[in-house]
Protein backbone atom coordinates (compact mmCIF):
# COMPACT_ATOMS: atom_id res chain seq x y z
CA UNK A 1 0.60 -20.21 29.53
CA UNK A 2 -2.95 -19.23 29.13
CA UNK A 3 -2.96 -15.37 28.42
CA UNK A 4 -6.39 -15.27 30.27
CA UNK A 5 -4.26 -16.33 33.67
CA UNK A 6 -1.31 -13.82 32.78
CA UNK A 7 -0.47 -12.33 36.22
CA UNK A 8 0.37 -8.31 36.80
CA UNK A 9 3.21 -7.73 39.33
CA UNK A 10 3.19 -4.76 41.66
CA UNK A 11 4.02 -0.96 40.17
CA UNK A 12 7.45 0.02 41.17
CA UNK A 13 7.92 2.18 43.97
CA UNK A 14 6.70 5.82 42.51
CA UNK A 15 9.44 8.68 42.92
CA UNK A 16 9.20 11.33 45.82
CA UNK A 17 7.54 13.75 44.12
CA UNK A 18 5.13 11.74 42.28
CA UNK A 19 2.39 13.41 44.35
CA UNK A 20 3.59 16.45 43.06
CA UNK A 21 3.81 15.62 39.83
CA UNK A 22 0.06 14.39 39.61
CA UNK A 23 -1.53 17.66 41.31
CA UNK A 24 0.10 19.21 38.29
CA UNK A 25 -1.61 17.26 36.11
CA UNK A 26 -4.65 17.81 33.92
CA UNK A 27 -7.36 15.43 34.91
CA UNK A 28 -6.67 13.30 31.17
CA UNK A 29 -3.22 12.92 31.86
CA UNK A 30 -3.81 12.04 35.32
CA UNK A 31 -5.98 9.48 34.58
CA UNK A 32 -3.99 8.14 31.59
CA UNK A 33 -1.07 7.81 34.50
CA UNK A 34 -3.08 5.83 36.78
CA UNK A 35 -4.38 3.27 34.10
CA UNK A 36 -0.65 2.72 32.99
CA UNK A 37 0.25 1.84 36.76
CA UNK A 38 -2.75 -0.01 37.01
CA UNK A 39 -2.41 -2.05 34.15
CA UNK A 40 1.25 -2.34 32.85
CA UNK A 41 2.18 -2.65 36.49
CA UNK A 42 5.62 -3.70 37.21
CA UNK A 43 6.38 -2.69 33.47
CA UNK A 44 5.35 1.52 33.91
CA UNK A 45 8.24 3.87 35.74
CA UNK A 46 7.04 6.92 35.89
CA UNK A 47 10.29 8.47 36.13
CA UNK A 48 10.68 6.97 32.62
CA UNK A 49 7.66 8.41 31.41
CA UNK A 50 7.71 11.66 28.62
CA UNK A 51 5.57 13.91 31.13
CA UNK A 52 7.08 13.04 34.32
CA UNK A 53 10.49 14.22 32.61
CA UNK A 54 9.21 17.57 30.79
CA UNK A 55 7.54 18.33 34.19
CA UNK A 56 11.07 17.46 36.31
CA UNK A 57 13.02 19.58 33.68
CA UNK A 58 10.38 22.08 34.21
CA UNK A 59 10.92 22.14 38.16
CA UNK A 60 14.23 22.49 37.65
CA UNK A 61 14.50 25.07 35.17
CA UNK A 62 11.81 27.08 37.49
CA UNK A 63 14.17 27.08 40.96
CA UNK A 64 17.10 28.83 39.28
């Protein structure tokens, strides 16, 4: 196959709080997060990702 034609499936579904996550965000990071679901598509999970997870364990830490 001709890497030129390579196709890019759809981003997974982003978690519930993704929104969240994002406003808390620097504008860097944010953007870094938005080229990786742009152009790794199907292959990015931001659930996966080192920042989404330091930011969940931070939310959870913070409601005890």
């Amino acid at each position: 196959m001709d890497p030129s034609r390579r196709q890019i499936l759809p981003p997974h579904a982003l978690p519930a709080d993704s929104k969240a996550y994002l406003a808390a965000c620097s504008p860097e990071e944010r953007a870094l997060v938005t080229l990786a679901i742009e152009r790794l598509g199907s292959s990015y999970f931001m659930e996966k990702s080192h920042g989404y997870m330091a930011w969940k364990a931070k939310q959870g830490s913070s409601k005890k």
